[in-house]
Structures are given as structure tokens and as C-alpha cells.
C-alpha atoms as a PDB file:
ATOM      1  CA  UNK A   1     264.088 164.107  74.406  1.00  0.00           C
ATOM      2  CA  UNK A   2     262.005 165.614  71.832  1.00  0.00           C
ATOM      3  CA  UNK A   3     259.592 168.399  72.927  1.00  0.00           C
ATOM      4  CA  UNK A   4     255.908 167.942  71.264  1.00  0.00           C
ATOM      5  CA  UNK A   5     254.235 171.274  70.686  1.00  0.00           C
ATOM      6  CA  UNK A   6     250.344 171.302  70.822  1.00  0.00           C
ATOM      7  CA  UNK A   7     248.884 173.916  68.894  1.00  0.00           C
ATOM      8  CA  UNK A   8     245.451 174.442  69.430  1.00  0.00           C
ATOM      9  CA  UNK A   9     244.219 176.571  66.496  1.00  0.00           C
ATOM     10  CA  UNK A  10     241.275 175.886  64.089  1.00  0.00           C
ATOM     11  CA  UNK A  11     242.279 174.046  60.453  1.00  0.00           C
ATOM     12  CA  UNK A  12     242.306 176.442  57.779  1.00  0.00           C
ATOM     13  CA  UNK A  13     240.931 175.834  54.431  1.00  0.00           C
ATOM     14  CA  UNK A  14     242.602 173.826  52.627  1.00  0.00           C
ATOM     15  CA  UNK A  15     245.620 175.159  50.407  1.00  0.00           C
ATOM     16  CA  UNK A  16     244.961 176.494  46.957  1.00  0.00           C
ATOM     17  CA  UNK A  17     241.357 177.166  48.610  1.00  0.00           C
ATOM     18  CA  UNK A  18     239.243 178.370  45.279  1.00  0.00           C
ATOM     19  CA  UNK A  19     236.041 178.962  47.049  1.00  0.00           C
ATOM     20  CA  UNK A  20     232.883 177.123  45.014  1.00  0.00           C
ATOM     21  CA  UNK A  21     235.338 175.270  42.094  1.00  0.00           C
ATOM     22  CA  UNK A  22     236.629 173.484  45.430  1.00  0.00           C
ATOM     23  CA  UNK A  23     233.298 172.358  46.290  1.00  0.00           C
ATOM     24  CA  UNK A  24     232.791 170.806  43.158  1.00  0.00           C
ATOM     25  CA  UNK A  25     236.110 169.100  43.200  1.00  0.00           C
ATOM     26  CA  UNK A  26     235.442 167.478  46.359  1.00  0.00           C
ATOM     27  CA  UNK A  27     232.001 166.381  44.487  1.00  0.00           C
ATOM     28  CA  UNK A  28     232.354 163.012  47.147  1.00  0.00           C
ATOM     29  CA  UNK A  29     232.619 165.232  50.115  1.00  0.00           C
ATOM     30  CA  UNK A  30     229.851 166.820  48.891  1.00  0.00           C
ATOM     31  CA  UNK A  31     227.549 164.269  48.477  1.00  0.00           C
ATOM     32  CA  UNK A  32     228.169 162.597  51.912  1.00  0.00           C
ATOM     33  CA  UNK A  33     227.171 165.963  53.674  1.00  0.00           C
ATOM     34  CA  UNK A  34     224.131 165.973  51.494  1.00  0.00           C
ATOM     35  CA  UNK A  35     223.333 162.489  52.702  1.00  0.00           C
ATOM     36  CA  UNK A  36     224.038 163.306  56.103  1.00  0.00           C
ATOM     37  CA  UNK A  37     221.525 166.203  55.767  1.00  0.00           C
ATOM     38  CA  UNK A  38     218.646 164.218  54.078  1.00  0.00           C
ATOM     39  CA  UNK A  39     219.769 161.513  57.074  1.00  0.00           C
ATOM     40  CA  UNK A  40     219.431 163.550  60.159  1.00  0.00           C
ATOM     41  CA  UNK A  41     216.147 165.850  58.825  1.00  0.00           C
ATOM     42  CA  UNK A  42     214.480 162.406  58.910  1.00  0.00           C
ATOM     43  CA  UNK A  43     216.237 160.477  61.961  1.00  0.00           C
ATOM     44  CA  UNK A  44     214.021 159.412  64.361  1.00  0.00           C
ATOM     45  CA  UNK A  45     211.072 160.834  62.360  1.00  0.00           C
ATOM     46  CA  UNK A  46     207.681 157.896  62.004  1.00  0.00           C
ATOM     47  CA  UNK A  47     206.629 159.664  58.437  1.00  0.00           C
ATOM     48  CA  UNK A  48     210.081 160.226  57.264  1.00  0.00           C
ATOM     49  CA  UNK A  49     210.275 161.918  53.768  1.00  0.00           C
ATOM     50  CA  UNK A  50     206.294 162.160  53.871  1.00  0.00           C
ATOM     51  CA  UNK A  51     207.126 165.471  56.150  1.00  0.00           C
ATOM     52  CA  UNK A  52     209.045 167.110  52.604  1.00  0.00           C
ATOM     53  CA  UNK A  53     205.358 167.003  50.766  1.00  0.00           C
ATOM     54  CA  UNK A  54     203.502 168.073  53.648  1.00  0.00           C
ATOM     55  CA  UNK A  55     204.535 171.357  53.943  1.00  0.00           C
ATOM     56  CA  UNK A  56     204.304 172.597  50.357  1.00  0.00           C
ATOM     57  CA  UNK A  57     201.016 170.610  50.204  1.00  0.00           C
ATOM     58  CA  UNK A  58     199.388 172.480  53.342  1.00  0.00           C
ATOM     59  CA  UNK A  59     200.181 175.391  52.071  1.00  0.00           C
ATOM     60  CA  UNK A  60     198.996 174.856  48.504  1.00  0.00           C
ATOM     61  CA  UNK A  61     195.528 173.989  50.032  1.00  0.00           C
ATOM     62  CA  UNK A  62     195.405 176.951  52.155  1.00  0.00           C
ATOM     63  CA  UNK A  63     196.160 178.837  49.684  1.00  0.00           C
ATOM     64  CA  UNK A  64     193.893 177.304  47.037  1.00  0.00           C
ATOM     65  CA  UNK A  65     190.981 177.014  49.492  1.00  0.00           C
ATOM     66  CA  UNK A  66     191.454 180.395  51.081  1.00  0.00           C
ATOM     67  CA  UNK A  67     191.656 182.405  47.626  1.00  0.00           C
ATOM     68  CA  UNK A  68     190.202 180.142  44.740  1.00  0.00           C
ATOM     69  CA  UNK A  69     187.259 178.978  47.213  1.00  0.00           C
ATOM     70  CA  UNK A  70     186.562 181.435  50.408  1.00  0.00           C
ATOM     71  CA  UNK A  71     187.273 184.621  47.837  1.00  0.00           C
ATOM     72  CA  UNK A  72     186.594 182.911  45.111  1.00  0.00           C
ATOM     73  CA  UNK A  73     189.254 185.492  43.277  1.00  0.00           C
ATOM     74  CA  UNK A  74     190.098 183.611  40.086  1.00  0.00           C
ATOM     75  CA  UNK A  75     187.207 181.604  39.141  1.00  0.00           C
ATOM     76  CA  UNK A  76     187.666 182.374  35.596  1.00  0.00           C
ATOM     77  CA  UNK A  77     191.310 181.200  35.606  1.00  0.00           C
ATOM     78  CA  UNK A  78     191.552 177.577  34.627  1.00  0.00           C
ATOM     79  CA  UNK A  79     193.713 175.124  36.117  1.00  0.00           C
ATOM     80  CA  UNK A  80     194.655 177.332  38.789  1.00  0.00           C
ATOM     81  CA  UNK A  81     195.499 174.745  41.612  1.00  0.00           C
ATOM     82  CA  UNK A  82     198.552 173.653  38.383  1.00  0.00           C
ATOM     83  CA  UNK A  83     198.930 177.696  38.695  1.00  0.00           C
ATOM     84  CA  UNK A  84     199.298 177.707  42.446  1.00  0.00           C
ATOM     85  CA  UNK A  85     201.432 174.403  42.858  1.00  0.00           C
ATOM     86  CA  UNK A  86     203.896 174.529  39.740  1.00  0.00           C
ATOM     87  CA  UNK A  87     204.785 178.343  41.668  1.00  0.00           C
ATOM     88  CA  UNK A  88     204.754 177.255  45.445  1.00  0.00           C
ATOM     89  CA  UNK A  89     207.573 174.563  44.334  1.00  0.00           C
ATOM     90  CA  UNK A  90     209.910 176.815  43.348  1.00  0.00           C
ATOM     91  CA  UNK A  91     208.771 179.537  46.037  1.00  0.00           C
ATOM     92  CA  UNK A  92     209.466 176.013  48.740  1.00  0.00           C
ATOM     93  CA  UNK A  93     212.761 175.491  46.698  1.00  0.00           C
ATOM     94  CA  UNK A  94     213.770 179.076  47.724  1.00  0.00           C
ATOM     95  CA  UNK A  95     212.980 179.683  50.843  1.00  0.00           C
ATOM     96  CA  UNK A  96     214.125 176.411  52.001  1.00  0.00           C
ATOM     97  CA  UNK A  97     217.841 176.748  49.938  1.00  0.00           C
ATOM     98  CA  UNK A  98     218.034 180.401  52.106  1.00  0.00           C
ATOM     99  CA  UNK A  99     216.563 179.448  55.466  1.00  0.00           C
ATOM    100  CA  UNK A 100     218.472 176.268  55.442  1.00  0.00           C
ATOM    101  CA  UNK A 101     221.664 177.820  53.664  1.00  0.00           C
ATOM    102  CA  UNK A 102     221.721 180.929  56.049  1.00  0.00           C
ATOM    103  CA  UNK A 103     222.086 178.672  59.115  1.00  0.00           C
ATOM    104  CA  UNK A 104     223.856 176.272  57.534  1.00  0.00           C
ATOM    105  CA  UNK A 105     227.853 176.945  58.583  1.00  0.00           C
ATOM    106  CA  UNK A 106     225.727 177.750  62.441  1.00  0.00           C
ATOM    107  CA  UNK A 107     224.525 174.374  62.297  1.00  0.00           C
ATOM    108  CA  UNK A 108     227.463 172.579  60.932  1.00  0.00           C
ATOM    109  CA  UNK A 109     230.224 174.416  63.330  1.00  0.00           C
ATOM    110  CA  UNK A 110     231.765 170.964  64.513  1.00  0.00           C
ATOM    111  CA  UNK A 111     232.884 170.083  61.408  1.00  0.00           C
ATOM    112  CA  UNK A 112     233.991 173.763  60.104  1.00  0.00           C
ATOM    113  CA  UNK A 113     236.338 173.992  63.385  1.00  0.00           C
ATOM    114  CA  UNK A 114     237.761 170.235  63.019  1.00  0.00           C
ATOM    115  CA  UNK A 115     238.195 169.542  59.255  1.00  0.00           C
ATOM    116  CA  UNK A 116     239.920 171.052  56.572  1.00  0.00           C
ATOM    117  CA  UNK A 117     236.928 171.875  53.827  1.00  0.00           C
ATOM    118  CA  UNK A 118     235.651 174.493  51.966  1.00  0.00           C
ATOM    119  CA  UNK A 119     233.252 176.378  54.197  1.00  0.00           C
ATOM    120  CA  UNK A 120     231.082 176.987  50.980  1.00  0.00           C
ATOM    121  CA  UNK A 121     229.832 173.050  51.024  1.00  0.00           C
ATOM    122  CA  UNK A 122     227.667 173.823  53.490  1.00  0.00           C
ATOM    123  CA  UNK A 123     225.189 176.294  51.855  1.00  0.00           C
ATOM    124  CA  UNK A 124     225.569 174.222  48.711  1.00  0.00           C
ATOM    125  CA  UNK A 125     224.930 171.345  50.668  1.00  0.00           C
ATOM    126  CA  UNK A 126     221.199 172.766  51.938  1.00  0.00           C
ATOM    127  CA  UNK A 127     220.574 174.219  48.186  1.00  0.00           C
ATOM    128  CA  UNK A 128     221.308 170.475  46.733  1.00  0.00           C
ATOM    129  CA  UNK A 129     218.984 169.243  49.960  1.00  0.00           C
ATOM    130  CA  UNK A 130     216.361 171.455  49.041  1.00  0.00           C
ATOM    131  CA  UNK A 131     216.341 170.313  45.022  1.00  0.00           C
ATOM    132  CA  UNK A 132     216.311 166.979  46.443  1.00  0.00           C
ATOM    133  CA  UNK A 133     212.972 167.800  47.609  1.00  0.00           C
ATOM    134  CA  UNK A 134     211.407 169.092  44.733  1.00  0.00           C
ATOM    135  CA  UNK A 135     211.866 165.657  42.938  1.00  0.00           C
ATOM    136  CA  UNK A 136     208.818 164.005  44.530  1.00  0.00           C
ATOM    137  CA  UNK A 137     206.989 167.240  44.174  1.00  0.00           C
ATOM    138  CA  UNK A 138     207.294 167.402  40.731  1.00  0.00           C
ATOM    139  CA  UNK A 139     206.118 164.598  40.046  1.00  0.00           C
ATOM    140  CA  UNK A 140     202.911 165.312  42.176  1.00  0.00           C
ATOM    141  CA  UNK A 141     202.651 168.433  39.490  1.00  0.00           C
ATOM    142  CA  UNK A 142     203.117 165.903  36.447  1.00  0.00           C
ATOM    143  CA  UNK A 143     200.309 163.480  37.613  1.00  0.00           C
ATOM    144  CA  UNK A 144     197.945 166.483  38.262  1.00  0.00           C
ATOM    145  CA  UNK A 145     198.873 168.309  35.453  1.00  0.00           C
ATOM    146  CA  UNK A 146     198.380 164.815  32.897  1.00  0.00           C
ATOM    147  CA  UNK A 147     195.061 164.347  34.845  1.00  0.00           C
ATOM    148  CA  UNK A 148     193.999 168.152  33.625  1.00  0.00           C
ATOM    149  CA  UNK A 149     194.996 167.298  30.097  1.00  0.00           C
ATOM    150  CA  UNK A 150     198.575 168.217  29.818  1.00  0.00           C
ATOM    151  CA  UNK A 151     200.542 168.344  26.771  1.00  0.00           C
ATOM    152  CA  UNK A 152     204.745 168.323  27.478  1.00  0.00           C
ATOM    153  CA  UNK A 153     206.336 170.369  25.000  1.00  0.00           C
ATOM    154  CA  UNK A 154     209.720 171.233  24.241  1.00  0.00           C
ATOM    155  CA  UNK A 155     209.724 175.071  24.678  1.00  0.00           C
ATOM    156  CA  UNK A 156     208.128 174.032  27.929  1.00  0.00           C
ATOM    157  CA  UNK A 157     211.002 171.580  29.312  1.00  0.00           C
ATOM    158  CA  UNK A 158     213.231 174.573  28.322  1.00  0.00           C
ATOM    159  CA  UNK A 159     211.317 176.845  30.734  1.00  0.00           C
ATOM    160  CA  UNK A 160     211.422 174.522  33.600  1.00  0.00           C
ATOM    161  CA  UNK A 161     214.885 174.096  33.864  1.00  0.00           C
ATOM    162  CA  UNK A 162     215.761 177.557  33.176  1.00  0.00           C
ATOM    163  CA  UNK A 163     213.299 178.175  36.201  1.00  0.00           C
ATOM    164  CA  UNK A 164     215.355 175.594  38.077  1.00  0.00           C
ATOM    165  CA  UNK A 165     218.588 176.812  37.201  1.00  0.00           C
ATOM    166  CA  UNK A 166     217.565 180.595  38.499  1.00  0.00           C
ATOM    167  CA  UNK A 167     216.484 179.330  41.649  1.00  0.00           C
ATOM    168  CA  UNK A 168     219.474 177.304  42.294  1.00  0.00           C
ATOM    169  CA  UNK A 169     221.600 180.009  41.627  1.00  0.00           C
ATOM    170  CA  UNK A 170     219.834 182.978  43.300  1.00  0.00           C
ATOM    171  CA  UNK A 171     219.512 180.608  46.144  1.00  0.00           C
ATOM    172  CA  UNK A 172     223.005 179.191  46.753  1.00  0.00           C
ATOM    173  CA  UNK A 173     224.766 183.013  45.929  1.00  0.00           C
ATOM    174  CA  UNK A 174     221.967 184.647  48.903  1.00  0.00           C
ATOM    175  CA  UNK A 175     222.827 181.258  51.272  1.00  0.00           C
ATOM    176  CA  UNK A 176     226.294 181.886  50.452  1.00  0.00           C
ATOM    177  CA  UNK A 177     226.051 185.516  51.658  1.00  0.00           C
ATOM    178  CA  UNK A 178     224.011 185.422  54.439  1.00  0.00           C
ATOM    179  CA  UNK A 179     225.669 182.127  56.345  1.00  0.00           C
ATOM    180  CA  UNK A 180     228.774 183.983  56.698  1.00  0.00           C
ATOM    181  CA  UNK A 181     226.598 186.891  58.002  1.00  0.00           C
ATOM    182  CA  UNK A 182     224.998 184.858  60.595  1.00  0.00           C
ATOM    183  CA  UNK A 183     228.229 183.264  62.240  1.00  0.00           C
ATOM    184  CA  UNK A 184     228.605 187.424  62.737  1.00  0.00           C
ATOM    185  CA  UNK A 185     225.409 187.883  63.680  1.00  0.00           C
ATOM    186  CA  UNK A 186     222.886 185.615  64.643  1.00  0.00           C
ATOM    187  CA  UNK A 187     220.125 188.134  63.891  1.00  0.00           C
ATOM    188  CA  UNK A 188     220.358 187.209  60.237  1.00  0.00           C
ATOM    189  CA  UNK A 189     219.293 183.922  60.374  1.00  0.00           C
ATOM    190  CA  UNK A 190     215.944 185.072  61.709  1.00  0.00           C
ATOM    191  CA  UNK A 191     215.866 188.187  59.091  1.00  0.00           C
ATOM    192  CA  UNK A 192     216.027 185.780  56.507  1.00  0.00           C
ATOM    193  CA  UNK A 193     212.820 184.143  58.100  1.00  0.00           C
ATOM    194  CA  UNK A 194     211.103 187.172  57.558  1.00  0.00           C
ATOM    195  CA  UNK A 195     212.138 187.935  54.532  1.00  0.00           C
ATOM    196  CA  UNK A 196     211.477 184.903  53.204  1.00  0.00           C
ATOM    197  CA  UNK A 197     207.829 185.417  54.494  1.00  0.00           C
ATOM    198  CA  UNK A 198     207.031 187.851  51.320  1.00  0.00           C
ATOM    199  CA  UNK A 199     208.438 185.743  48.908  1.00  0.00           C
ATOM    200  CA  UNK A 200     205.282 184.436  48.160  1.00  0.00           C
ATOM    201  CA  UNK A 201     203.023 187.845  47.892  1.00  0.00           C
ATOM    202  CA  UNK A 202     206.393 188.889  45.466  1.00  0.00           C
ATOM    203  CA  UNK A 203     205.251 186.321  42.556  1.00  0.00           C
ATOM    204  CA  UNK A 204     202.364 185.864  40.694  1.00  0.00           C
ATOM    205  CA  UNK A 205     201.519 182.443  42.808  1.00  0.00           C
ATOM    206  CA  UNK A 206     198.032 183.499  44.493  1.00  0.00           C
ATOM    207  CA  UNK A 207     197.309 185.835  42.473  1.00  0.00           C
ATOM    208  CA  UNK A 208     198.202 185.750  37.938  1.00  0.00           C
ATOM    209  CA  UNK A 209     200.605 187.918  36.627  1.00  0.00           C
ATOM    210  CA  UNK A 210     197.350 189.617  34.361  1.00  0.00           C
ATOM    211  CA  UNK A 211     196.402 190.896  37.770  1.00  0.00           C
ATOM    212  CA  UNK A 212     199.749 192.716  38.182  1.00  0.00           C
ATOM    213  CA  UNK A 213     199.815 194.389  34.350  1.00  0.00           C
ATOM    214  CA  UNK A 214     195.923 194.993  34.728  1.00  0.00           C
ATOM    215  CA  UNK A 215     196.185 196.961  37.859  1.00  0.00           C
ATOM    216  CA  UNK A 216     199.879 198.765  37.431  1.00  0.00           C
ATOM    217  CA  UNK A 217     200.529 198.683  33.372  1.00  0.00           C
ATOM    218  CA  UNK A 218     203.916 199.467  33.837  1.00  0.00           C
ATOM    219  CA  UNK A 219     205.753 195.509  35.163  1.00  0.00           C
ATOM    220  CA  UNK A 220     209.340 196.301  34.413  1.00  0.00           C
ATOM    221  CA  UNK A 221     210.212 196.781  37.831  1.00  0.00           C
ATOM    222  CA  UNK A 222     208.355 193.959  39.256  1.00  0.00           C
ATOM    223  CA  UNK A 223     209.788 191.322  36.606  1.00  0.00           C
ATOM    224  CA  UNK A 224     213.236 192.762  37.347  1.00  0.00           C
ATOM    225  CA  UNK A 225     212.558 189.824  40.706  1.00  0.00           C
ATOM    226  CA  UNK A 226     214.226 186.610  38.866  1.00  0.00           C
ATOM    227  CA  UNK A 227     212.047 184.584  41.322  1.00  0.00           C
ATOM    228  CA  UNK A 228     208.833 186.211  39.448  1.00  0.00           C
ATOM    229  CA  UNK A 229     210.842 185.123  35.986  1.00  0.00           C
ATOM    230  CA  UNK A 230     211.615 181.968  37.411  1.00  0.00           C
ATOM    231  CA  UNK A 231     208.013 181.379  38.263  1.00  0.00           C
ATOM    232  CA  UNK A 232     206.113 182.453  35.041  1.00  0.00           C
ATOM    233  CA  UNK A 233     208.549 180.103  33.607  1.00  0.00           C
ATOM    234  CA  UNK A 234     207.483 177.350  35.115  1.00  0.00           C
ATOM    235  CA  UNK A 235     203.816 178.229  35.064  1.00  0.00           C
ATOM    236  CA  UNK A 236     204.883 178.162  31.254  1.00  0.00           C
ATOM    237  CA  UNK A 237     206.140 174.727  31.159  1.00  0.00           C
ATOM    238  CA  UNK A 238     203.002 173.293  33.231  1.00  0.00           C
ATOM    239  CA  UNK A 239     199.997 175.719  33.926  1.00  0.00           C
ATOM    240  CA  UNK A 240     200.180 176.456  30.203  1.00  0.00           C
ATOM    241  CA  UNK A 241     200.388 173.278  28.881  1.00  0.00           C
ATOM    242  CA  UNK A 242     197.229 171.957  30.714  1.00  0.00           C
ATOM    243  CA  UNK A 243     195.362 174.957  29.222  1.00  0.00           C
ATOM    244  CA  UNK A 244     192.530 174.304  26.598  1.00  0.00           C
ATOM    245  CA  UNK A 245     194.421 176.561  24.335  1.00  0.00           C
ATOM    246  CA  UNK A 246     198.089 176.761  25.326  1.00  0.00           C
ATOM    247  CA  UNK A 247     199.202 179.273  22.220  1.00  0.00           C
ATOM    248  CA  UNK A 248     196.411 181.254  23.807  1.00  0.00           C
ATOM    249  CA  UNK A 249     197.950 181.176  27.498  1.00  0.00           C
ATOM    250  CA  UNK A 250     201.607 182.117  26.439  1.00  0.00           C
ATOM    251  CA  UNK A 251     199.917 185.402  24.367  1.00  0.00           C
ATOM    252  CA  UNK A 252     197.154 186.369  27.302  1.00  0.00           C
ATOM    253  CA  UNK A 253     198.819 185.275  30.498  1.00  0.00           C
ATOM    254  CA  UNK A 254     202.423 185.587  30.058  1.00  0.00           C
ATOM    255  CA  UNK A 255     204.285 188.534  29.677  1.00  0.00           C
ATOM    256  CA  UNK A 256     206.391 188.885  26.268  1.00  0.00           C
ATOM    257  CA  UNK A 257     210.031 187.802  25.437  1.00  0.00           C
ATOM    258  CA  UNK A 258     209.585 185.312  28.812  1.00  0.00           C
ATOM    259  CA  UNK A 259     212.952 183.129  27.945  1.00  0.00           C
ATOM    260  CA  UNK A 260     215.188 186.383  27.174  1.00  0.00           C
ATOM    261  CA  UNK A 261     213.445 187.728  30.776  1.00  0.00           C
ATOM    262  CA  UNK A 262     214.364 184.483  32.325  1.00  0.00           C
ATOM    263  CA  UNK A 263     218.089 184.273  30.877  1.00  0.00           C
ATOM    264  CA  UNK A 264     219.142 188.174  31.896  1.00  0.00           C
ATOM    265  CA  UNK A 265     217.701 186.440  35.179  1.00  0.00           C
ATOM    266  CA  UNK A 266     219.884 183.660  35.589  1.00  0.00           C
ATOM    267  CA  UNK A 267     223.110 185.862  34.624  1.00  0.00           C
ATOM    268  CA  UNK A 268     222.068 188.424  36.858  1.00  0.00           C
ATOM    269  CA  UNK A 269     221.618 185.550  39.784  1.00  0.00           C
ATOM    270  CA  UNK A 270     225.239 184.326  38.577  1.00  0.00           C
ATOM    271  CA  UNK A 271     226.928 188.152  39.189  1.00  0.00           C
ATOM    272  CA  UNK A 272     225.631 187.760  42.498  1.00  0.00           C
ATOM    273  CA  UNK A 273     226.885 184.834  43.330  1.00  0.00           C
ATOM    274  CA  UNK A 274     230.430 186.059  42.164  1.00  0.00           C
ATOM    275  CA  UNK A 275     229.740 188.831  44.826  1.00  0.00           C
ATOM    276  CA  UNK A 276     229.061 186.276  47.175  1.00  0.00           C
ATOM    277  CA  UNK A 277     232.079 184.208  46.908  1.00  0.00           C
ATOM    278  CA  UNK A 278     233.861 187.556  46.834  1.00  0.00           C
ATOM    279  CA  UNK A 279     232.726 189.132  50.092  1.00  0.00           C
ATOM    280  CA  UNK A 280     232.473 184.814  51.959  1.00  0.00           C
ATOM    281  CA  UNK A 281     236.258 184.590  50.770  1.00  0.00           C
ATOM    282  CA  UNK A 282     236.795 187.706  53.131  1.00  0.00           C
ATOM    283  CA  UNK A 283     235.501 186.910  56.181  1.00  0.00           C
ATOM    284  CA  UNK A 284     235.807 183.606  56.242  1.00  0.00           C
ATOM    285  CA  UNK A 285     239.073 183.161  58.264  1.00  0.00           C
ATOM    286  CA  UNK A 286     237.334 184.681  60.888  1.00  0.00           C
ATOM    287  CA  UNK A 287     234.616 182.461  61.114  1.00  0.00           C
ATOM    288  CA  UNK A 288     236.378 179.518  62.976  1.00  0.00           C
ATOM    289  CA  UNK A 289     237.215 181.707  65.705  1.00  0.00           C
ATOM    290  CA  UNK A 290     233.426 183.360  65.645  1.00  0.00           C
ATOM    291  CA  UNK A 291     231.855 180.246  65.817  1.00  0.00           C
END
């Protein structure tokens, strides 16, 4: 008689485990857990997706009504509910990728203790969740911004995904980071909430980057943020274009050599996510058993 041994330990990653390449090679895997994540944010929900443009669109006409109405702040800036809106979707993009990211492995602990995956599908998951999201937004941004006049341009379309791109990086290699940190300690998951809370007083979103070089001269320092790049570049491909005179906008209201600002952004946002994989590759054997 043949004795069965039960061993009752958590699966490991799976062999050959090569952290985010693995995630992308299991692109089917992938997209079921992003289905399953669009699925159960909206299960049982009456409005359904309606809730993913309510929140960005309460808070654009707070802000809008609060500082372009109550204060009355930028009266001479035209356009700016474009300015306002083509910033608070990326700031949304953000801060949802890292909120959602950050408790993402938390949230998803059934599956990382009972299947054999890499653990990094779950912040990538969120960040994919989140750019599903900005789809219908930004096509709330077109329609507003072709109502005001707007005139696509190339150099523009460039911007925008370069904007995309930095967000989508910055945000997955932070989610990365942080979700391991939270199976640790839980207090990161509600750090994150409060850091994410001055993400939007960091970029020229209520306020016009002008402002910033008027009052400080010296900006170095706070364009070295690649959300603020990522912002003014997509205030370039859509505030700008809706301008009366869009050569105008790129000399007055942007600051010089925007793209170059915007690519040392995105590579910067890409050596952090190397650090991320780096230091999520090292803990995360432990995390099964923290969980």
C-alpha cells in the first residue's frame, strides 16, 4: 500500500519565473484578470461603468467651479475647463493605477496562495484597469475640445501618448513596489491614499504652469515630477490645440524642449520600474506565507 503525502505549502511561481516578461507571456491570463476586475468593480452596481466618469467628472467641476468661478483665478486663461480635464485624466489614471495597484496582491490573496502565476499580474492588472477607464474619458475631452475649436495635430498625438506611456510606467513600477510593501505592512496601502492626495496640487492642473515660472523662475526641480511632464504634455496635445493661436500657447504656456522633458521622463519612470521588479523579486517568496 502506497503512502500519499499531503503537503500543504503555498505554489511557488512558476519555474523560469522572469518577473514582468512573464506577465506578458501569459498575455491570456492577463486579460481574464483584467476582465474579472472591470467585472466585479461593476457587479451588482444599477449605473455600472457610468460610476468610472463620475468621479473624474465631480471633481473636474469642483475644481472648475471652485477656482475658475468662486476665485475666479484664471479668467484670462482660455479653454481652461480643456486645461483642467485633459490634466485630471491622467492625474485619475495615476492615482487609480497606485491605489488600486498597492492593494492589489491584498485583494487578490486567494488566487496568489492557490495558483501558480506571476505575482506581478496583479498590479499590472489594476494599471491596464485603470487605462481602461480613460478610454471613455477621452473621448469626453475630444468632443469638448472639437466643440472649443480644436485642431488635432501630429506633434500633438505624439504628446499624448508619450503622456500615456509615462503614466503607465511610473504607475505600474510605484504599484509594483508598494503591493509587495503592503502584504508587509498594511499601513502602506493607506500611505499611498495620502500621498496620492497631493498629486493634484503637484501639477499644473488648477493652477497653469506660467503661475509656477512667474512666481519661482527657477522650474527645474519641479519639472524633474514626470507626472508634471506627463501633464503639460497632454495639455499640449489638447488645451493647446483648442487655443485661438496654438504656436502662441506652445511659446507662452509651455515650458521649452517639452518632448526631450517628457522622454528623460519616461526613461527615468522605466529605471524605476527595473528597481521595482528588483526589490518585488526579493520578497516575494515571502508573500504567500504573509498573506
Amino acid at each position: 500500500m502506497t503512502d500519499h503525502h499531503v503537503v500543504d505549502a503555498p505554489l511557488s511561481p512558476p519555474s523560469g519565473h522572469q518577473g514582468l516578461l512573464e506577465v506578458f507571456r501569459r498575455r491570456y491570463l492577463l486579460r481574464l484578470l483584467v476582465r474579472r476586475e472591470i467585472s466585479a468593480r461593476y457587479q451588482g452596481s444599477f449605473l455600472g461603468l457610468i460610476w468610472s466618469y463620475i468621479n473624474p467628472l465631480s471633481q473636474f467641476f469642483i475644481y472648475y467651479f471652485v477656482m475658475g468661478v468662486i476665485f475666479q483665478l484664471h479668467a484670462n486663461v482660455e479653454n481652461f475647463a480643456i486645461h483642467i480635464f485633459a490634466a485630471l485624466i491622467l492625474v485619475h489614471f495615476f492615482t487609480e493605477t497606485f491605489n488600486a495597484g498597492t492593494r492589489s496582491i491584498v485583494r487578490n490573496k486567494t488566487l496568489v496562495k492557490k495558483m501558480a502565476m506571476p505575482r506581478e499580474m496583479f498590479p499590472v492588472a489594476s494599471m491596464l484597469v485603470s487605462l481602461w477607464h480613460v478610454g471613455p474619458q477621452l473621448v469626453i475631452l475630444v468632443i469638448a475640445c472639437l466643440v472649443s475649436g480644436w485642431t488635432p495635430d501630429p506633434g500633438g498625438m505624439v504628446a499624448m501618448l508619450l503622456a500615456l506611456a509615462i503614466i503607465m510606467v511610473l504607475g505600474t513600477a510605484l504599484a509594483l513596489l508598494f503591493s509587495a510593501a503592503n502584504v508587509f505592512f498594511r499601513d502602506f496601502g493607506s500611505a499611498v491614499s495620502v500621498l496620492t492626495n497631493f498629486v493634484r496640487f503637484g501639477v499644473p492642473m488648477i493652477y497653469t504652469y506660467t503661475m509656477v515660472a512667474d512666481r519661482f523662475g527657477n522650474v527645474d526641480l519641479y519639472l524633474a515630477n514626470p507626472i508634471a511632464d506627463a501633464v503639460l504634455l497632454m495639455q499640449r496635445a489638447f488645451w493647446v490645440g483648442a487655443a485661438s493661436d496654438p504656436a502662441a500657447a506652445i511659446r507662452d504656456q509651455l515650458p521649452p524642449h517639452l518632448y526631450t522633458r517628457g522622454l528623460i521622463a519616461l526613461a527615468a519612470s522605466f529605471v524605476l520600474l527595473v528597481i521595482a521588479q528588483v526589490v518585488f523579486s526579493r520578497l516575494e517568496n515571502k508573500i504567500p506565507e504573509r498573506l
